[in-house]
PDB file of N, CA and C in Angstrom:
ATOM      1  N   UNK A   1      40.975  -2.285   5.567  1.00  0.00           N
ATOM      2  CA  UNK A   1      40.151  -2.311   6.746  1.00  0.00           C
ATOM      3  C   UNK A   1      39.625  -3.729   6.932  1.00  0.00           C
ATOM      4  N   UNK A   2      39.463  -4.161   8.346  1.00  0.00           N
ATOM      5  CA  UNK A   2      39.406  -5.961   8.622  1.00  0.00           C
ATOM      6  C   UNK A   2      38.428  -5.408   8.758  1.00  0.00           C
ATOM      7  N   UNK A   3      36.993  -6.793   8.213  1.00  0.00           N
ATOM      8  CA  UNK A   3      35.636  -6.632   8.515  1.00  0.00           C
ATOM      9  C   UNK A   3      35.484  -6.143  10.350  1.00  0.00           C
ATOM     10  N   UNK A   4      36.302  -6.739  10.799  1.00  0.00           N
ATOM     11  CA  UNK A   4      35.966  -6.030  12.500  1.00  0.00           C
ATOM     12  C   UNK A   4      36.297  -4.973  12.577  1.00  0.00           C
ATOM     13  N   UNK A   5      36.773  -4.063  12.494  1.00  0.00           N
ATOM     14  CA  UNK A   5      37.265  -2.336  12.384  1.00  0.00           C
ATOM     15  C   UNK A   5      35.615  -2.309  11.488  1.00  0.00           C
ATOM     16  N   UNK A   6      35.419  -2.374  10.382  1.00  0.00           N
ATOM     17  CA  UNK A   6      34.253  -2.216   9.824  1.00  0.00           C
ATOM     18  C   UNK A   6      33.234  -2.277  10.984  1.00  0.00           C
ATOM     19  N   UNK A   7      33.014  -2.904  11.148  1.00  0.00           N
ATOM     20  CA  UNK A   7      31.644  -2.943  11.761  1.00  0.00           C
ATOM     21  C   UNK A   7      31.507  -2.566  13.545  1.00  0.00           C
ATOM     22  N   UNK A   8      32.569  -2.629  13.954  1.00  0.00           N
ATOM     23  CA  UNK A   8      33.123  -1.795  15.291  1.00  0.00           C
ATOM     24  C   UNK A   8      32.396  -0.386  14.797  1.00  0.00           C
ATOM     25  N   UNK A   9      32.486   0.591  13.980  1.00  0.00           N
ATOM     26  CA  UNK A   9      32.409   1.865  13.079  1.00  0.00           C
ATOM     27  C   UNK A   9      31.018   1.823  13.178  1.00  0.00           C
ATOM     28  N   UNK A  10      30.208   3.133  12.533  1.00  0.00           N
ATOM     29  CA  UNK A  10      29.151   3.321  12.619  1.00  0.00           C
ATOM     30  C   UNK A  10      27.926   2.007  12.049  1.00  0.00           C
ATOM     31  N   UNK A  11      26.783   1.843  12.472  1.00  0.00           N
ATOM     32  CA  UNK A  11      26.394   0.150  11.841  1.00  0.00           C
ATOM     33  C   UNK A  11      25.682   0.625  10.679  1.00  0.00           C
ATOM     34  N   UNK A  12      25.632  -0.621   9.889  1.00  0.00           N
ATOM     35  CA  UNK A  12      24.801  -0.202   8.394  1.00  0.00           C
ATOM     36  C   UNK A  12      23.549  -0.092   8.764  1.00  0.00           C
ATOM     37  N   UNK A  13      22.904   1.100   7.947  1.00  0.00           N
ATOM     38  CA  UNK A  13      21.558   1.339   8.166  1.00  0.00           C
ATOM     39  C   UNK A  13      20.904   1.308   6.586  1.00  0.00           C
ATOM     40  N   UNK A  14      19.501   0.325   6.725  1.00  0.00           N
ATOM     41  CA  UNK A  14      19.162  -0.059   5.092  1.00  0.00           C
ATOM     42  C   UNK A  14      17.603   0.432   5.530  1.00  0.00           C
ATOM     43  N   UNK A  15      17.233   0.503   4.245  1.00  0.00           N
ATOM     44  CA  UNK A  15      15.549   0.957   4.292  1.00  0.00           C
ATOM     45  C   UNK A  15      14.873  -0.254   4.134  1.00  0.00           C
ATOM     46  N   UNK A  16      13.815  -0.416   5.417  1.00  0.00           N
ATOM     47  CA  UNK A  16      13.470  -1.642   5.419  1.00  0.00           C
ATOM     48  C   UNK A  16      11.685  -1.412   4.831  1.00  0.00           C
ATOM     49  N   UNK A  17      10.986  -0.502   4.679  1.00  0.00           N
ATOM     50  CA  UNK A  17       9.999  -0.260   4.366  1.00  0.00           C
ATOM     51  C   UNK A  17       9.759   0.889   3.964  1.00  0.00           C
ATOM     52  N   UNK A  18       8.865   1.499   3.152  1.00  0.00           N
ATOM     53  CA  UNK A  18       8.443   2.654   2.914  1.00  0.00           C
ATOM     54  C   UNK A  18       6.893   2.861   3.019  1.00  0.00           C
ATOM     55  N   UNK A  19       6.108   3.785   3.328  1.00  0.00           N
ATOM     56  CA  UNK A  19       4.832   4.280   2.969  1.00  0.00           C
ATOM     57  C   UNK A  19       4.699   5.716   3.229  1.00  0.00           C
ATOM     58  N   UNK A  20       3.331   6.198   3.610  1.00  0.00           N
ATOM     59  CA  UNK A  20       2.645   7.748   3.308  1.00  0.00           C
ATOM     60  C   UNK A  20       3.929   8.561   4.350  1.00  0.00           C
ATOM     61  N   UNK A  21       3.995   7.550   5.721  1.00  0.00           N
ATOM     62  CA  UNK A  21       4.689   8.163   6.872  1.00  0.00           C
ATOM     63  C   UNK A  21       6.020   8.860   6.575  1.00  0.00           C
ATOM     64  N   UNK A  22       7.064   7.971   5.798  1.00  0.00           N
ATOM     65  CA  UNK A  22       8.123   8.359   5.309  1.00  0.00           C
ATOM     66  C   UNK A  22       8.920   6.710   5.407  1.00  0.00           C
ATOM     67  N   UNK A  23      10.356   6.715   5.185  1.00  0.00           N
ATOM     68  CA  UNK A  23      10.922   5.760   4.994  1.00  0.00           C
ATOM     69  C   UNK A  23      11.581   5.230   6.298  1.00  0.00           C
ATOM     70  N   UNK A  24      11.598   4.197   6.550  1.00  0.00           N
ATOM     71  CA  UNK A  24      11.549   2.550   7.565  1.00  0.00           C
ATOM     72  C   UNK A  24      13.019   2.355   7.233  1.00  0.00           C
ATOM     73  N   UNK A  25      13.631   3.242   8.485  1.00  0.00           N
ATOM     74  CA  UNK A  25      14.914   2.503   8.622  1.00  0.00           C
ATOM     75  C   UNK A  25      15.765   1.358   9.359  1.00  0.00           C
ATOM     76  N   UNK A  26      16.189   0.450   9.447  1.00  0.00           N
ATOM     77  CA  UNK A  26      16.800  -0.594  10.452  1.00  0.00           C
ATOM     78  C   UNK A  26      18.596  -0.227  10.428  1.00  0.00           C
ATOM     79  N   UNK A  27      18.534  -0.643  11.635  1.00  0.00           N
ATOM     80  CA  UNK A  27      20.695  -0.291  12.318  1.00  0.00           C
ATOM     81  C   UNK A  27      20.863  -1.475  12.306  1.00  0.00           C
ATOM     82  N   UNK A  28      20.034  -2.754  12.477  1.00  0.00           N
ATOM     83  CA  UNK A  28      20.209  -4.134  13.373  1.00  0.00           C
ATOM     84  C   UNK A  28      20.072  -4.061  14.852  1.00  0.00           C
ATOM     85  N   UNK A  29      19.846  -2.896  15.266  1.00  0.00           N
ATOM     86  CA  UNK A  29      19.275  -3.382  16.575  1.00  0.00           C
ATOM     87  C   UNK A  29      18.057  -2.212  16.998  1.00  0.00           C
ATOM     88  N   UNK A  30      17.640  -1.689  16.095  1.00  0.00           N
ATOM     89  CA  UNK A  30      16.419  -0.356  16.042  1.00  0.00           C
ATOM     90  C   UNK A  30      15.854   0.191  14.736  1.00  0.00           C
ATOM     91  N   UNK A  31      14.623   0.496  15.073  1.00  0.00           N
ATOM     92  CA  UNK A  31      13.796   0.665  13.917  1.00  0.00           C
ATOM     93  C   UNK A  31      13.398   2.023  13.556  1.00  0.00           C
ATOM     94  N   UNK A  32      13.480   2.832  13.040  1.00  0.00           N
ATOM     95  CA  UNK A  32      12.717   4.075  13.191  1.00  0.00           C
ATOM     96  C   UNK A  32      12.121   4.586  11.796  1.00  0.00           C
ATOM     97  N   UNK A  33      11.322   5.642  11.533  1.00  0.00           N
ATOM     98  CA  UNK A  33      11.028   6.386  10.589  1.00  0.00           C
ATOM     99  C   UNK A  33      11.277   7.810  10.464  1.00  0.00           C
ATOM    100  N   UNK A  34      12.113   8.008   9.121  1.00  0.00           N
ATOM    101  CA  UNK A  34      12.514   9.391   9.001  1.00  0.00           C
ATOM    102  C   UNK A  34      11.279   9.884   7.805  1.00  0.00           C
ATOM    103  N   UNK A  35      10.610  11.118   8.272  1.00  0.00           N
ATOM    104  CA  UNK A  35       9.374  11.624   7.127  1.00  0.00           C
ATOM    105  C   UNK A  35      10.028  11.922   5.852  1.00  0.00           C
ATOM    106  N   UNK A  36       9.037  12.074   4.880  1.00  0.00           N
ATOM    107  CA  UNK A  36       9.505  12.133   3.405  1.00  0.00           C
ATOM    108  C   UNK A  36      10.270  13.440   3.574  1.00  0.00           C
ATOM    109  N   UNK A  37       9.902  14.586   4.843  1.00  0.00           N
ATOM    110  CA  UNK A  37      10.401  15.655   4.212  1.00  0.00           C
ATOM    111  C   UNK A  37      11.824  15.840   4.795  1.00  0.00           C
ATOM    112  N   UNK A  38      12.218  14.539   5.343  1.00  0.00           N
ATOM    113  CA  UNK A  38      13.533  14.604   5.630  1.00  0.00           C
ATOM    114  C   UNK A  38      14.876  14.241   4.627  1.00  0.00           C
ATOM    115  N   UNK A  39      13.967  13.718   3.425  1.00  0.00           N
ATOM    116  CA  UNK A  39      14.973  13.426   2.543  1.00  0.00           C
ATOM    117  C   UNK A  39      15.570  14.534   1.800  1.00  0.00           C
ATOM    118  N   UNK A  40      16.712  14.960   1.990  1.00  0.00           N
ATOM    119  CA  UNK A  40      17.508  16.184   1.441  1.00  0.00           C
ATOM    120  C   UNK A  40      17.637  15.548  -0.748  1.00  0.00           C
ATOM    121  N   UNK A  41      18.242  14.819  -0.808  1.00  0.00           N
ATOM    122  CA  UNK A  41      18.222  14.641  -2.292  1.00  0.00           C
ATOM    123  C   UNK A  41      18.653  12.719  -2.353  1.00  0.00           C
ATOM    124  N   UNK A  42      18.111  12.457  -3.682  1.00  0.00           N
ATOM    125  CA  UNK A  42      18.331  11.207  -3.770  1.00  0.00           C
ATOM    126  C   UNK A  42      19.441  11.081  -5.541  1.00  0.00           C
ATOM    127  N   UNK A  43      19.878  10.200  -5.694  1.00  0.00           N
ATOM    128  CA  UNK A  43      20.796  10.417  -6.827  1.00  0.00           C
ATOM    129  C   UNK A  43      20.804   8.966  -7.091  1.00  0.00           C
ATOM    130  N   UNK A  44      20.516   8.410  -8.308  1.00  0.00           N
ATOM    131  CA  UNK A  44      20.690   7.034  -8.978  1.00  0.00           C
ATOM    132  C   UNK A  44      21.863   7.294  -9.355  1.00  0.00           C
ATOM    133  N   UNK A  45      21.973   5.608  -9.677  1.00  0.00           N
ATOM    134  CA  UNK A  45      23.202   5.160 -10.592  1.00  0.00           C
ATOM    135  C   UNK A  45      23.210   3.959 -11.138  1.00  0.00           C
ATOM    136  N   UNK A  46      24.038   3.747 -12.197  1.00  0.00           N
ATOM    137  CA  UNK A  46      24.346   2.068 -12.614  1.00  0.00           C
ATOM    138  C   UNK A  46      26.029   1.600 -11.851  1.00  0.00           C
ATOM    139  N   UNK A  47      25.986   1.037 -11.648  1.00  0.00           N
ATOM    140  CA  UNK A  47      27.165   0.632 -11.295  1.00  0.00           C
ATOM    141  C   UNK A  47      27.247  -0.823 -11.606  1.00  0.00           C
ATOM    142  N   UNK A  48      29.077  -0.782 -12.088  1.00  0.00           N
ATOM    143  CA  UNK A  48      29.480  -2.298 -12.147  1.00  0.00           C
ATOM    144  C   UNK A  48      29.619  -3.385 -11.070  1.00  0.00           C
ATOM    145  N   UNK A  49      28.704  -3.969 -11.204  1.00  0.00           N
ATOM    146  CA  UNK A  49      28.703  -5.549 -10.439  1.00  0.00           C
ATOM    147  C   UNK A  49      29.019  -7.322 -11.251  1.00  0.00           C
ATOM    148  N   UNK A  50      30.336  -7.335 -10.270  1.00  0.00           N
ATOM    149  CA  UNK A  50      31.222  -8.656 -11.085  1.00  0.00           C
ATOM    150  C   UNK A  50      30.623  -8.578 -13.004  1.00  0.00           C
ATOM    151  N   UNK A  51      29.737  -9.271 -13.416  1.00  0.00           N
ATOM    152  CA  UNK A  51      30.011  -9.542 -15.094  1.00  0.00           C
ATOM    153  C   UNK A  51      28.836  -8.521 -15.421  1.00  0.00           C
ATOM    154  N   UNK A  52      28.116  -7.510 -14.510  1.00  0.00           N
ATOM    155  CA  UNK A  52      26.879  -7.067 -15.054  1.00  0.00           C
ATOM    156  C   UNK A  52      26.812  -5.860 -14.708  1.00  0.00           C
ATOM    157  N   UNK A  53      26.123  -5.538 -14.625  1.00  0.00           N
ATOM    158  CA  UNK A  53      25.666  -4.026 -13.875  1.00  0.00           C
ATOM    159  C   UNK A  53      24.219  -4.013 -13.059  1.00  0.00           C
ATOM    160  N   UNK A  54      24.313  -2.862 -12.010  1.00  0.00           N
ATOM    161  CA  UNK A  54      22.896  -3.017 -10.866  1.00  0.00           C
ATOM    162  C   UNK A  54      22.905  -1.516 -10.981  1.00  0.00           C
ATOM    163  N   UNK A  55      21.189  -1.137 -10.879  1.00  0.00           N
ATOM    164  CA  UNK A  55      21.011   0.349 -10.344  1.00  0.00           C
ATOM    165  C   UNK A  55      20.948   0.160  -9.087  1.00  0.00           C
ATOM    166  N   UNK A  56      21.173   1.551  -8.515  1.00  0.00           N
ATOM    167  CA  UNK A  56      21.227   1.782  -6.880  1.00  0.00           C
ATOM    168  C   UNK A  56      20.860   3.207  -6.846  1.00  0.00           C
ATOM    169  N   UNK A  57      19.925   3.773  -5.523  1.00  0.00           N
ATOM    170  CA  UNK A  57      19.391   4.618  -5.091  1.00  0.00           C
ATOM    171  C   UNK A  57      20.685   4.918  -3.439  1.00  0.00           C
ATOM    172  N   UNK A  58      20.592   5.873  -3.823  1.00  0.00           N
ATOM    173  CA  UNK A  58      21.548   6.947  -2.799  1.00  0.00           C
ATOM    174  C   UNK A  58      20.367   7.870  -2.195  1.00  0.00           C
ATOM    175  N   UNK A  59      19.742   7.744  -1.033  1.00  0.00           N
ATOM    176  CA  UNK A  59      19.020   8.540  -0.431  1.00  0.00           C
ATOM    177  C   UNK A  59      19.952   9.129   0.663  1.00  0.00           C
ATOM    178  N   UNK A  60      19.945  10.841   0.700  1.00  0.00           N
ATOM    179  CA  UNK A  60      20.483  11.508   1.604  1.00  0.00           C
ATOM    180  C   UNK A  60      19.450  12.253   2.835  1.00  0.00           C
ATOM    181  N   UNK A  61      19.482  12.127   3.690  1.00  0.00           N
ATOM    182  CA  UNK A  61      18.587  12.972   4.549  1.00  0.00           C
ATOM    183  C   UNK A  61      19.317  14.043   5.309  1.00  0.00           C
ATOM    184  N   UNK A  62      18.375  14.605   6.021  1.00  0.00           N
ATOM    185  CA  UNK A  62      18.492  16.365   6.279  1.00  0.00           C
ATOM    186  C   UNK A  62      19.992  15.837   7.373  1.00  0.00           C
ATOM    187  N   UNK A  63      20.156  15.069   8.316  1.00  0.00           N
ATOM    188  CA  UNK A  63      21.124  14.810   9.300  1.00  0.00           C
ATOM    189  C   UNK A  63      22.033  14.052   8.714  1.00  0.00           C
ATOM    190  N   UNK A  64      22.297  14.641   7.390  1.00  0.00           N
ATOM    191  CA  UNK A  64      23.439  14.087   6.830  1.00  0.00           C
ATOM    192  C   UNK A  64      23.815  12.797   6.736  1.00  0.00           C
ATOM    193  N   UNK A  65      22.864  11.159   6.988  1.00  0.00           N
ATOM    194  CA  UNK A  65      23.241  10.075   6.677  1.00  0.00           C
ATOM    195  C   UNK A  65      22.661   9.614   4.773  1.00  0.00           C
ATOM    196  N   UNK A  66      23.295   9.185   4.511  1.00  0.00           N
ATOM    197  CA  UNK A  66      23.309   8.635   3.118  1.00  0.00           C
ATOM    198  C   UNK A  66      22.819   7.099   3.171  1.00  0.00           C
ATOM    199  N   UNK A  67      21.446   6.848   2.625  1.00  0.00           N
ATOM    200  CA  UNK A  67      21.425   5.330   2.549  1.00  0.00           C
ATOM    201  C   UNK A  67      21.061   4.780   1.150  1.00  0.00           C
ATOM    202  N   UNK A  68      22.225   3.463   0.873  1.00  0.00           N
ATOM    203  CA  UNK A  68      21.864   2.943  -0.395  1.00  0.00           C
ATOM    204  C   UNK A  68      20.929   1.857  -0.569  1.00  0.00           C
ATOM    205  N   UNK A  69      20.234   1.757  -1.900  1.00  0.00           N
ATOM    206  CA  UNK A  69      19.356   0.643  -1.830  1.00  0.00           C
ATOM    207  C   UNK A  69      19.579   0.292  -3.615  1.00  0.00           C
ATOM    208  N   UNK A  70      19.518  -1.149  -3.201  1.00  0.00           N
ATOM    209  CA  UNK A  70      20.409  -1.841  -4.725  1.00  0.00           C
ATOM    210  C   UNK A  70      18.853  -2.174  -5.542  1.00  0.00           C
ATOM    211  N   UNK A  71      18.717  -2.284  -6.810  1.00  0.00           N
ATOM    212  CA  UNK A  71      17.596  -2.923  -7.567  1.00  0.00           C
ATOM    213  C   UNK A  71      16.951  -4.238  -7.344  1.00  0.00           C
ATOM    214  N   UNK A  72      18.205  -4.804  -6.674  1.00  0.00           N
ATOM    215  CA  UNK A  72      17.742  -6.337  -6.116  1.00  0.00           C
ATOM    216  C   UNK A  72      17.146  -6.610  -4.636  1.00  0.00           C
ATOM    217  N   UNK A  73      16.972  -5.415  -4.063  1.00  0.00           N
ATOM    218  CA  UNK A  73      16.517  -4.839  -2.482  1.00  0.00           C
ATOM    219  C   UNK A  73      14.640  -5.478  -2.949  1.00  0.00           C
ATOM    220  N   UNK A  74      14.027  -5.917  -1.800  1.00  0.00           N
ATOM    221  CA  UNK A  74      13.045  -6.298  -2.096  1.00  0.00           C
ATOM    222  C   UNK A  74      12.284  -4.945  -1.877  1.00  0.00           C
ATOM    223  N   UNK A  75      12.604  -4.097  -1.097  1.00  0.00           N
ATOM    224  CA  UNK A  75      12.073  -3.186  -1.251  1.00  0.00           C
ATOM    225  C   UNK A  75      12.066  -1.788  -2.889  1.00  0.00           C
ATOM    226  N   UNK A  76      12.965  -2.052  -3.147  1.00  0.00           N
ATOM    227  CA  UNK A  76      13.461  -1.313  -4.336  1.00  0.00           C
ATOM    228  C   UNK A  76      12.004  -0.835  -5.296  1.00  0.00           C
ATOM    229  N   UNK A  77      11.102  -1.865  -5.377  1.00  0.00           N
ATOM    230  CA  UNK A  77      10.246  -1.646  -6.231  1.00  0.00           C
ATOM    231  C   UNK A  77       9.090  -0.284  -5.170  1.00  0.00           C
ATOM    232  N   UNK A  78       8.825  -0.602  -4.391  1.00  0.00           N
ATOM    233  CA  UNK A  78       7.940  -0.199  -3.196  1.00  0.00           C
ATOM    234  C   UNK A  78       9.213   1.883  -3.027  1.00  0.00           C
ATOM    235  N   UNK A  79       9.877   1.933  -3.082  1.00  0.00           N
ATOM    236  CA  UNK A  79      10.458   2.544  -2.922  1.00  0.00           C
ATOM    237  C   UNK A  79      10.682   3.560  -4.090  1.00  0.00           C
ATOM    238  N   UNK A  80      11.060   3.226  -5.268  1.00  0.00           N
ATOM    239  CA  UNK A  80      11.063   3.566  -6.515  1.00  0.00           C
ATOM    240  C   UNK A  80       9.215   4.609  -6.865  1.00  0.00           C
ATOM    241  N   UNK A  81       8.217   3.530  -6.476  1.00  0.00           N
ATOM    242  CA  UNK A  81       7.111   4.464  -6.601  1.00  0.00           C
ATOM    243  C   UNK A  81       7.058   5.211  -5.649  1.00  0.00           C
ATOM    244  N   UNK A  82       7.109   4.836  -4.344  1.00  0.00           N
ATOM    245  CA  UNK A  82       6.748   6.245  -3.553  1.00  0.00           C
ATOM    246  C   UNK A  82       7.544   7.618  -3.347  1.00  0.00           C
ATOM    247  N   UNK A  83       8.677   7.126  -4.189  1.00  0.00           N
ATOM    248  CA  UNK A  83       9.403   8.824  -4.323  1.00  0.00           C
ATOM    249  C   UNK A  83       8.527   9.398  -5.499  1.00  0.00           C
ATOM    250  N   UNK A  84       7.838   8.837  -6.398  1.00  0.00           N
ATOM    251  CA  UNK A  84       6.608   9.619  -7.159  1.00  0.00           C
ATOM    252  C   UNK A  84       5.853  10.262  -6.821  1.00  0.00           C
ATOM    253  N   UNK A  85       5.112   9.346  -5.438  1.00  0.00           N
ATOM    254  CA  UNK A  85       4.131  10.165  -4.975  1.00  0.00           C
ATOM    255  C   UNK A  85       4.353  10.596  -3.933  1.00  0.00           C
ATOM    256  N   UNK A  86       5.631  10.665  -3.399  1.00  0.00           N
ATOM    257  CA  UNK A  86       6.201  11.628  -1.815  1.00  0.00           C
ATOM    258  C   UNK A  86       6.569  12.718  -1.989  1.00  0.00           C
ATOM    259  N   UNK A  87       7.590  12.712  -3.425  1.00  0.00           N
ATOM    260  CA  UNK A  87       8.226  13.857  -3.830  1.00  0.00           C
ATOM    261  C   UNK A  87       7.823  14.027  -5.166  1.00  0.00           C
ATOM    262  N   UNK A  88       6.780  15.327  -5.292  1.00  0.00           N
ATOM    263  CA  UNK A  88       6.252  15.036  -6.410  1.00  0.00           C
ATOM    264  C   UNK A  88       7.452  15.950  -7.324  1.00  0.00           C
ATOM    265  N   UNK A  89       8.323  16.502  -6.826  1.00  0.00           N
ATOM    266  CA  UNK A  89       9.832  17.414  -8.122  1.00  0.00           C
ATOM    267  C   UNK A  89      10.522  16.126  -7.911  1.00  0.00           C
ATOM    268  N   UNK A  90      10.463  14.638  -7.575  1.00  0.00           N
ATOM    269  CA  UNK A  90      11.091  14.213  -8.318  1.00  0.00           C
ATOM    270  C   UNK A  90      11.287  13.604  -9.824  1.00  0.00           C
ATOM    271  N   UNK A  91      12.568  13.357 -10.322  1.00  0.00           N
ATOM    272  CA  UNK A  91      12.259  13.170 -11.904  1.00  0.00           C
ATOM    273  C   UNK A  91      11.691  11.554 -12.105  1.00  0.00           C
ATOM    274  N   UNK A  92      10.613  11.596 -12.810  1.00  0.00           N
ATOM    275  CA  UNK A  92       9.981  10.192 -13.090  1.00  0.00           C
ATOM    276  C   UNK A  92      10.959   8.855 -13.243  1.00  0.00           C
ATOM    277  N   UNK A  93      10.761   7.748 -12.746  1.00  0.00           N
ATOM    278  CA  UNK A  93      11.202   6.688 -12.803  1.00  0.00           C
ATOM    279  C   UNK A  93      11.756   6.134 -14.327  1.00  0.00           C
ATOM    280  N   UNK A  94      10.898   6.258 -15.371  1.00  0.00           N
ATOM    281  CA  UNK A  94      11.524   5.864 -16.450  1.00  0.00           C
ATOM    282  C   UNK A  94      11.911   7.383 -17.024  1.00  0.00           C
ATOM    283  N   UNK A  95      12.349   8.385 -16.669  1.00  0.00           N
ATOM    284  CA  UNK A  95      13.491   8.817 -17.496  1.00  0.00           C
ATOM    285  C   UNK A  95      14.902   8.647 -16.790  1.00  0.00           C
ATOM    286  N   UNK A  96      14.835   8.838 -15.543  1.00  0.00           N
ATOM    287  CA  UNK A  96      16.022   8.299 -14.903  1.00  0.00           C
ATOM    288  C   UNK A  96      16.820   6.922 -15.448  1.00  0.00           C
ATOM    289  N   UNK A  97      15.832   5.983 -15.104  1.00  0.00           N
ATOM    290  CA  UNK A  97      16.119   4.531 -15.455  1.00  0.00           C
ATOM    291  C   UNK A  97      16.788   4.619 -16.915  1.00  0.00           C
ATOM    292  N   UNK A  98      16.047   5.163 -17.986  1.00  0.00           N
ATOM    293  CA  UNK A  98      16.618   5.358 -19.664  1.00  0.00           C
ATOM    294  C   UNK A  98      17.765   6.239 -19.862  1.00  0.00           C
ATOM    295  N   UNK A  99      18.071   6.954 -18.438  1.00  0.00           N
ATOM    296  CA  UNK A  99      19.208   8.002 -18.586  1.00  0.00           C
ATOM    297  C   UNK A  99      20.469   7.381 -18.293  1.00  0.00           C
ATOM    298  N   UNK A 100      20.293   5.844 -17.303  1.00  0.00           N
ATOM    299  CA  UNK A 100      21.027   5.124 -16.946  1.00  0.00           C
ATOM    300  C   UNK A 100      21.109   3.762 -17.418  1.00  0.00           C
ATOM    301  N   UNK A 101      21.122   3.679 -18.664  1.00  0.00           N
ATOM    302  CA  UNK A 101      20.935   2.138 -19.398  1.00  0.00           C
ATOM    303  C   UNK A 101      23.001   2.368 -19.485  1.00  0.00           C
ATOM    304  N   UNK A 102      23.544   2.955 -19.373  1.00  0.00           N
ATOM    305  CA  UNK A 102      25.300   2.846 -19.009  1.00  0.00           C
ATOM    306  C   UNK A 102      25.540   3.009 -17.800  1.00  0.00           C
ATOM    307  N   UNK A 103      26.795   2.729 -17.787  1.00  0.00           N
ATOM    308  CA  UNK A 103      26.990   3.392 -16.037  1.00  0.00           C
ATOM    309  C   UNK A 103      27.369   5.112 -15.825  1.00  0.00           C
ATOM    310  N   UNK A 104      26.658   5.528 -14.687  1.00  0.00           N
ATOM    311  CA  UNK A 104      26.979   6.692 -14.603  1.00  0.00           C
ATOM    312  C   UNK A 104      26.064   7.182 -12.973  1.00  0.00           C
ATOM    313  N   UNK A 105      25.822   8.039 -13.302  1.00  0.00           N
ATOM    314  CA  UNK A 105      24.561   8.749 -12.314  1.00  0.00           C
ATOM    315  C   UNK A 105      23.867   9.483 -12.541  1.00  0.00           C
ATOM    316  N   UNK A 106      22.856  10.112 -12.231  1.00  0.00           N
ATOM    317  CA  UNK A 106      21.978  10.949 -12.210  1.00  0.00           C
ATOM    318  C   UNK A 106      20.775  11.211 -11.448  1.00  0.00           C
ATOM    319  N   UNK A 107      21.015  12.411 -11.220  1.00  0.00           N
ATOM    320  CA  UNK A 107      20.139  13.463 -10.123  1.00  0.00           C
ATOM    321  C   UNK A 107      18.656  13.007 -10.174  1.00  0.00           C
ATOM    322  N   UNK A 108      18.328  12.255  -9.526  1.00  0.00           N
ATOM    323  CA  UNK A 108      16.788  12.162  -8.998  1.00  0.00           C
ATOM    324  C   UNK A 108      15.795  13.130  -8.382  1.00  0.00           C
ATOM    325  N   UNK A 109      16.344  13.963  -6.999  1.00  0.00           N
ATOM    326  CA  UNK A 109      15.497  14.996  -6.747  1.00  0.00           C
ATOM    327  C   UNK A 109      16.762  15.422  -5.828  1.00  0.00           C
ATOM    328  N   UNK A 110      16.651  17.223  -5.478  1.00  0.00           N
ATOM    329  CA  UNK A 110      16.710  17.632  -4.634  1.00  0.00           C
ATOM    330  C   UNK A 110      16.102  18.591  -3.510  1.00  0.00           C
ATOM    331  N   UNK A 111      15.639  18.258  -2.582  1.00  0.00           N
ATOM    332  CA  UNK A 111      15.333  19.254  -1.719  1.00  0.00           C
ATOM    333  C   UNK A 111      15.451  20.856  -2.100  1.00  0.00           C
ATOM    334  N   UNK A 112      14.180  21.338  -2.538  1.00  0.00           N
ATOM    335  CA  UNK A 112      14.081  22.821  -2.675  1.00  0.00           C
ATOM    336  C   UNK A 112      14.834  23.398  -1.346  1.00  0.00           C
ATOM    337  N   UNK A 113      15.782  24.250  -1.675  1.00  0.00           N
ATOM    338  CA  UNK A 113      16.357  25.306  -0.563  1.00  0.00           C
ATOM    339  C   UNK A 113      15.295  26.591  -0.336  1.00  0.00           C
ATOM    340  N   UNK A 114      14.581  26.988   0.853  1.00  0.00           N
ATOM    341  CA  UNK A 114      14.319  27.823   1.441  1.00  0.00           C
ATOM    342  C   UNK A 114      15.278  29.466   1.293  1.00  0.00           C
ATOM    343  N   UNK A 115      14.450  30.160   0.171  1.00  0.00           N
ATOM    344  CA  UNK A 115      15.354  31.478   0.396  1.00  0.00           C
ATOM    345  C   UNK A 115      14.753  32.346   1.597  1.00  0.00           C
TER     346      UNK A 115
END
C-alpha cells in the first residue's frame, strides 16, 4: 500500500487528551470527546521496535474504532492513570506493566456486558 492509498482511507485518529469528561480525540481536522463509558475494552502490549521494545495501549470503543497510544505518546502518562480512576475493573498499572516486561499482551479491562 503507497502512503497515498493510506491516507486517502479512513484518517488516523490519536488521543490527544484525557480527563473526568472522557478521552480527547483528534482526525487532523476535528476534535471531539468520547465518555469513559464509551470505552468497550482496552488491551496492552510490548511490542518490538527496531533494537528495543515499546508498550502500547489499544483502546476500543463502543462504535467499534480502535485507538493506539505508544509509551512515548506525551499523553501516555496522563492516560495510563485515568483508566484507574475512570474504570475502576480496570487491572492496575503495575501489574499489567510486570505482566509485560516480554513481548506479548494483556487484557487491561473489559466493558461489563449487560445481561
Amino acid at each position: 500500500m503507497t502512503e497515498s492509498t493510506a491516507t486517502s482511507s479512513l484518517p488516523v485518529v490519536r488521543i490527544i487528551n484525557v480527563d473526568t469528561d472522557g478521552v480527547f480525540l483528534h482526525d487532523g481536522e476535528r476534535t471531539w470527546v468520547e465518555p469513559w463509558d464509551a470505552v468497550s475494552d482496552i488491551q496492552a502490549a510490548r511490542i518490538p521496535v527496531e533494537q528495543s521494545t515499546m508498550l502500547v495501549l489499544a483502546l476500543g470503543f463502543r462504535d467499534e474504532r480502535m485507538v493506539l497510544v505508544a509509551e512515548e505518546e506525551q499523553v501516555w502518562g496522563k492516560l495510563a492513570e485515568a483508566i484507574q480512576f475512570e474504570l475502576p475493573d480496570a487491572i492496575p498499572i503495575d501489574i499489567w506493566q510486570s505482566a509485560l516486561s516480554n513481548l506479548g499482551q494483556f487484557p487491561v479491562y473489559e466493558r461489563p456486558t449487560l445481561s
